[in-house]
N, C-alpha and C. Protein backbone atom coordinates (compact mmCIF):
# COMPACT_ATOMS: atom_id res chain seq x y z
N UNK A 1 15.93 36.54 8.48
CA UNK A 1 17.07 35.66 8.29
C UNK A 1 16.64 34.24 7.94
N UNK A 2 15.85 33.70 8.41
CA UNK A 2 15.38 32.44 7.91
C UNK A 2 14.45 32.45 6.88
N UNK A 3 13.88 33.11 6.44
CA UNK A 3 13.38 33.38 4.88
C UNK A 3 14.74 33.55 4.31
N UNK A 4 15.57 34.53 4.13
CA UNK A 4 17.18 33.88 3.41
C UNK A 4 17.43 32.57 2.95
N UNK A 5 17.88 31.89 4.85
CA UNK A 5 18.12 30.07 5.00
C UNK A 5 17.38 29.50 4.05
N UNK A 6 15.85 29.60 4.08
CA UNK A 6 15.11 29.11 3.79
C UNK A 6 15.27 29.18 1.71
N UNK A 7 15.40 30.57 1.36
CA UNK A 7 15.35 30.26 0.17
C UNK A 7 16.87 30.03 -0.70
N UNK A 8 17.86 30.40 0.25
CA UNK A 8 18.86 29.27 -0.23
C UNK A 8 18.77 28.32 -0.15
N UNK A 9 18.56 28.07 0.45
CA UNK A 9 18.05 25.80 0.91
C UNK A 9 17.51 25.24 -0.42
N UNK A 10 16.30 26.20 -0.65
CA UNK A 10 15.75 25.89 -1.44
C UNK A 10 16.43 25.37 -3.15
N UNK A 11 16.89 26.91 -3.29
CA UNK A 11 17.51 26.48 -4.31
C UNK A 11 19.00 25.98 -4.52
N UNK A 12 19.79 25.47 -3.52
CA UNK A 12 20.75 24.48 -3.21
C UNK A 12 19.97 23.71 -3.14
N UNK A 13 18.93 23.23 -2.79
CA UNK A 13 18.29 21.51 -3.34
C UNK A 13 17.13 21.01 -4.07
N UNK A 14 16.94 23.04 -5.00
CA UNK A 14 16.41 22.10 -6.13
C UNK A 14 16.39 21.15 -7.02
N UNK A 15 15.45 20.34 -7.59
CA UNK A 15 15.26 19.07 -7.67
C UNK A 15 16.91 17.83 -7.56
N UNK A 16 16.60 18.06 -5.95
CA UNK A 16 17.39 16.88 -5.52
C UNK A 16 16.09 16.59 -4.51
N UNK A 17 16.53 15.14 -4.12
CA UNK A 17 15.58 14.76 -3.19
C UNK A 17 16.32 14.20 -1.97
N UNK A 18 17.79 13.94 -1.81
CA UNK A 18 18.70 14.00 -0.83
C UNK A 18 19.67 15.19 -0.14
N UNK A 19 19.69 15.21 0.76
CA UNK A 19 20.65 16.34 1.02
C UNK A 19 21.43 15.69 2.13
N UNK A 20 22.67 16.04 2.12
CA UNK A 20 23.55 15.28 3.00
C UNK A 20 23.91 16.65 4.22
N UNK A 21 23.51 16.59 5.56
CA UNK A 21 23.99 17.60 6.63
C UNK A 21 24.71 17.30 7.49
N UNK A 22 25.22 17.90 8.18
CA UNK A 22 26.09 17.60 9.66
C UNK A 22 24.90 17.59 10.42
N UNK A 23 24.68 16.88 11.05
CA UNK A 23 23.71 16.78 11.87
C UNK A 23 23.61 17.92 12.96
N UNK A 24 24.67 18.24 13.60
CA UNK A 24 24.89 19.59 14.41
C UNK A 24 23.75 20.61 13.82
N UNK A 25 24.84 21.16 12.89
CA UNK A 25 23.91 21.66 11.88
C UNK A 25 22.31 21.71 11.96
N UNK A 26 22.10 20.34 11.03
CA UNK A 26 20.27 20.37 10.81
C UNK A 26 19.45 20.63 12.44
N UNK A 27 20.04 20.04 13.51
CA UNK A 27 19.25 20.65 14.72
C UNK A 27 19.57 22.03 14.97
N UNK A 28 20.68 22.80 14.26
CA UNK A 28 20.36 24.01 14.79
C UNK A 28 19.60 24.90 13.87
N UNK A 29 19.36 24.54 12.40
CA UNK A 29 18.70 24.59 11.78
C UNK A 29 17.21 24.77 12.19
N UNK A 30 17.05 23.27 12.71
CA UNK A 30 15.20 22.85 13.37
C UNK A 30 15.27 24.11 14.05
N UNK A 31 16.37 24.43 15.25
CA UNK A 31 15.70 25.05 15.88
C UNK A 31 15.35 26.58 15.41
N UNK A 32 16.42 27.05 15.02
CA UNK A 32 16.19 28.38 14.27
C UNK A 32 15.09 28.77 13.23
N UNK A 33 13.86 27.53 13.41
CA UNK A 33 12.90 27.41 12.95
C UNK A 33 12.81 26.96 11.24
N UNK A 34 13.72 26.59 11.05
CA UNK A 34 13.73 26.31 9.46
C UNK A 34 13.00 25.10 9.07
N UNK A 35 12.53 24.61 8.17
CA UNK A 35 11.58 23.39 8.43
C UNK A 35 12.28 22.35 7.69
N UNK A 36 12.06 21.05 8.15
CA UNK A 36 12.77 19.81 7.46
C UNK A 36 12.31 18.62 7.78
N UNK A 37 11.95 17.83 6.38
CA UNK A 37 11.54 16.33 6.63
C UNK A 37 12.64 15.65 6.80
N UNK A 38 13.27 14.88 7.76
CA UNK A 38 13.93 14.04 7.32
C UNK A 38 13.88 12.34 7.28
N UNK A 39 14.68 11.90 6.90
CA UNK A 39 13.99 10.33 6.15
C UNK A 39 15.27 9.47 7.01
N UNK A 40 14.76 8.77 7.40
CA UNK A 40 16.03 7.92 8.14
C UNK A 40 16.31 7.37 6.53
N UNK A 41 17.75 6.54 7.25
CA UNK A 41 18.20 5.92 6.02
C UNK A 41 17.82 4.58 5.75
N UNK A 42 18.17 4.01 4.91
CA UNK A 42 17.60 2.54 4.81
C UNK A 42 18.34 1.83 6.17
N UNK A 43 17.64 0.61 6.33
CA UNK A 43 17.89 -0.31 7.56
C UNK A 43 18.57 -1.86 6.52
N UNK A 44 19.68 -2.03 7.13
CA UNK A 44 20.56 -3.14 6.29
C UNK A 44 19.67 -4.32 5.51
N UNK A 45 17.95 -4.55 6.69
CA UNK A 45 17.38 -5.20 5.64
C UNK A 45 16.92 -5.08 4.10
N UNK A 46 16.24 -3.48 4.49
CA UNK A 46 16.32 -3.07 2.98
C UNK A 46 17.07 -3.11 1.81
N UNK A 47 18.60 -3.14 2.15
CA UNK A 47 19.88 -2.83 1.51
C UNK A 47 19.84 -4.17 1.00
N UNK A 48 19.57 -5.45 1.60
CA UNK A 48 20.08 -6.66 1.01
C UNK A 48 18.80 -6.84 0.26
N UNK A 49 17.31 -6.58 0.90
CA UNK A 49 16.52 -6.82 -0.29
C UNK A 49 16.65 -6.29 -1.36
N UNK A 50 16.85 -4.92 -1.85
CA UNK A 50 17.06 -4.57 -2.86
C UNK A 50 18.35 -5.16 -3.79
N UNK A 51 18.84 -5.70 -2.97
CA UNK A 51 20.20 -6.50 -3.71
C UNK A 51 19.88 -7.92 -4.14
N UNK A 52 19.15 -8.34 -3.15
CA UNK A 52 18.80 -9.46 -3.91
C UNK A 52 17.51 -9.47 -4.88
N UNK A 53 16.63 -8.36 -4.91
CA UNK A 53 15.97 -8.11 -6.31
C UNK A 53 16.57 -7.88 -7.36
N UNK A 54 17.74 -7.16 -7.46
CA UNK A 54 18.35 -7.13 -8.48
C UNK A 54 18.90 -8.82 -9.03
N UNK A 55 19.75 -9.01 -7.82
CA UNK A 55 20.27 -10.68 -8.50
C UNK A 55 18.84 -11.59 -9.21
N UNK A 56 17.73 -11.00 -8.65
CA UNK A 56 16.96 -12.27 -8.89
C UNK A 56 16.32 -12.16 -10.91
N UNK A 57 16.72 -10.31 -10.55
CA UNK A 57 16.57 -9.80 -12.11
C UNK A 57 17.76 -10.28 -13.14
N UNK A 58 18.66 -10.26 -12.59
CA UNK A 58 20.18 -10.59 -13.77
C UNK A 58 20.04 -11.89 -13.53
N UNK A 59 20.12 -13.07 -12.39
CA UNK A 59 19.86 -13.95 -12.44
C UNK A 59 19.32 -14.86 -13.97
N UNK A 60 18.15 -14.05 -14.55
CA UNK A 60 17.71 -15.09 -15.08
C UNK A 60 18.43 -14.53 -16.33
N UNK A 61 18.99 -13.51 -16.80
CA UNK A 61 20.10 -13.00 -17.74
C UNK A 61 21.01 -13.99 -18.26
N UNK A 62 21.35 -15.18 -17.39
CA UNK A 62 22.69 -16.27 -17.51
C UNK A 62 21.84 -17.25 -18.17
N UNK A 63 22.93 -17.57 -19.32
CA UNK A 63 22.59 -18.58 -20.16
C UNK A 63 22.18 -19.60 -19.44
N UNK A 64 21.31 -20.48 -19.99
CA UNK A 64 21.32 -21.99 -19.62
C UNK A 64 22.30 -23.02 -19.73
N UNK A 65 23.07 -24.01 -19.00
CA UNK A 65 23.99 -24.65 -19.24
C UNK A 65 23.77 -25.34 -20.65
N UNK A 66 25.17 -25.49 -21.03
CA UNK A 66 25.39 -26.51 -22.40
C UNK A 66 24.79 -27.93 -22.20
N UNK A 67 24.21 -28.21 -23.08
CA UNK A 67 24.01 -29.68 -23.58
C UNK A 67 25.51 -30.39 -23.52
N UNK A 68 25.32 -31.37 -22.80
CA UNK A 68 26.67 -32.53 -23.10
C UNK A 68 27.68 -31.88 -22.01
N UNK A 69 27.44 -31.04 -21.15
CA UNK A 69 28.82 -30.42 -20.20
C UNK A 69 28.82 -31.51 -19.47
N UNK A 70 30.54 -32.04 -19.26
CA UNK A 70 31.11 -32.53 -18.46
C UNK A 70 30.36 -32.68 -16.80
N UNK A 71 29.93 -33.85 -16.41
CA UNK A 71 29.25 -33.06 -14.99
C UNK A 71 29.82 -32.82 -14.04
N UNK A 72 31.35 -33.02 -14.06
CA UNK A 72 32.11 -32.48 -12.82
C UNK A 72 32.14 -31.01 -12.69
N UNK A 73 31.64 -30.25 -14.13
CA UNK A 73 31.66 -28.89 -14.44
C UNK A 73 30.40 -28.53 -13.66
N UNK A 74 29.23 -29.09 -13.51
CA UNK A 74 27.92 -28.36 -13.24
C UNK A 74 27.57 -27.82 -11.35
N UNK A 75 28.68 -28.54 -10.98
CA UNK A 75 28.52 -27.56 -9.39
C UNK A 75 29.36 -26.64 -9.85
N UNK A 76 30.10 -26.62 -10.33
CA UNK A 76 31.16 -24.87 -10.36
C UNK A 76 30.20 -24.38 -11.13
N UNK A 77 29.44 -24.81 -11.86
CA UNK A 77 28.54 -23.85 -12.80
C UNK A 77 27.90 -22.86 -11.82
N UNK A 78 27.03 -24.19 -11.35
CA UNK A 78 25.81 -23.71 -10.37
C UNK A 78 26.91 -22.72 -8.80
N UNK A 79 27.53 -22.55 -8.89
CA UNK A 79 28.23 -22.06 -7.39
C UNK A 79 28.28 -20.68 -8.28
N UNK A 80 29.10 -20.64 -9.28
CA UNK A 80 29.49 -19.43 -10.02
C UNK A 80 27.93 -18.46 -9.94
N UNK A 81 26.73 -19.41 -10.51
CA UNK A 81 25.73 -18.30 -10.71
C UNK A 81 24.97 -18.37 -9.18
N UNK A 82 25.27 -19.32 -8.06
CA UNK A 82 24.62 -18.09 -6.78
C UNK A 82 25.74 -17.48 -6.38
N UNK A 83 26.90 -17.49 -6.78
CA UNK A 83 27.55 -16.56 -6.29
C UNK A 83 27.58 -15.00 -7.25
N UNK A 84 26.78 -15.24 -8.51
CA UNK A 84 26.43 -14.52 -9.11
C UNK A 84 24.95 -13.71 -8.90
N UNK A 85 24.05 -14.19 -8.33
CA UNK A 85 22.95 -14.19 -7.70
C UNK A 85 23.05 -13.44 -6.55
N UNK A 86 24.40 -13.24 -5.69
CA UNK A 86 24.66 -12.26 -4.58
C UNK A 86 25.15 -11.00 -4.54
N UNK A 87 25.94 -10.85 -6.30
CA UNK A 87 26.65 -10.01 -5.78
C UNK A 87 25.42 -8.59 -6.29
């Protein structure tokens, strides 16, 4: 029976590299001897670093301000692109 589990598993997650379980489930799984790596998920720090690698990539995507802009314009400039820089 777990050679079955096992090679359905398999090919229900060929080439994926996530699989989403009920957790119930995957421990009764473990125990019924089926084998499984699992990967915690990212930790919120990760989540914002990778977010702010991206901003720091599009970041430099934004034009340079105009020659001659009004300078009451250049803090809304500059607010617009770190608030562009976050998202």
């Amino acid at each position: 029976m777990i050679e079955d589990i096992q090679k359905i598993m398999s090919e229900l997650a060929d080439d994926s590299d996530t699989i989403i379980v009920n957790p119930g489930t995957l421990e009764e799984l473990k125990r019924s001897g089926v084998p499984f790596d699992t990967v915690p998920p990212p930790t919120i720090d990760q989540l914002f670093d990778k977010r702010k690698q991206n901003a720091f990539l599009r970041i430099g995507q934004l034009p340079l301000l105009p020659q001659g802009l009004p300078r009451q314009y250049k803090p809304f400039i500059k607010r617009l692109g770190n608030a562009f820089s976050l998202a």
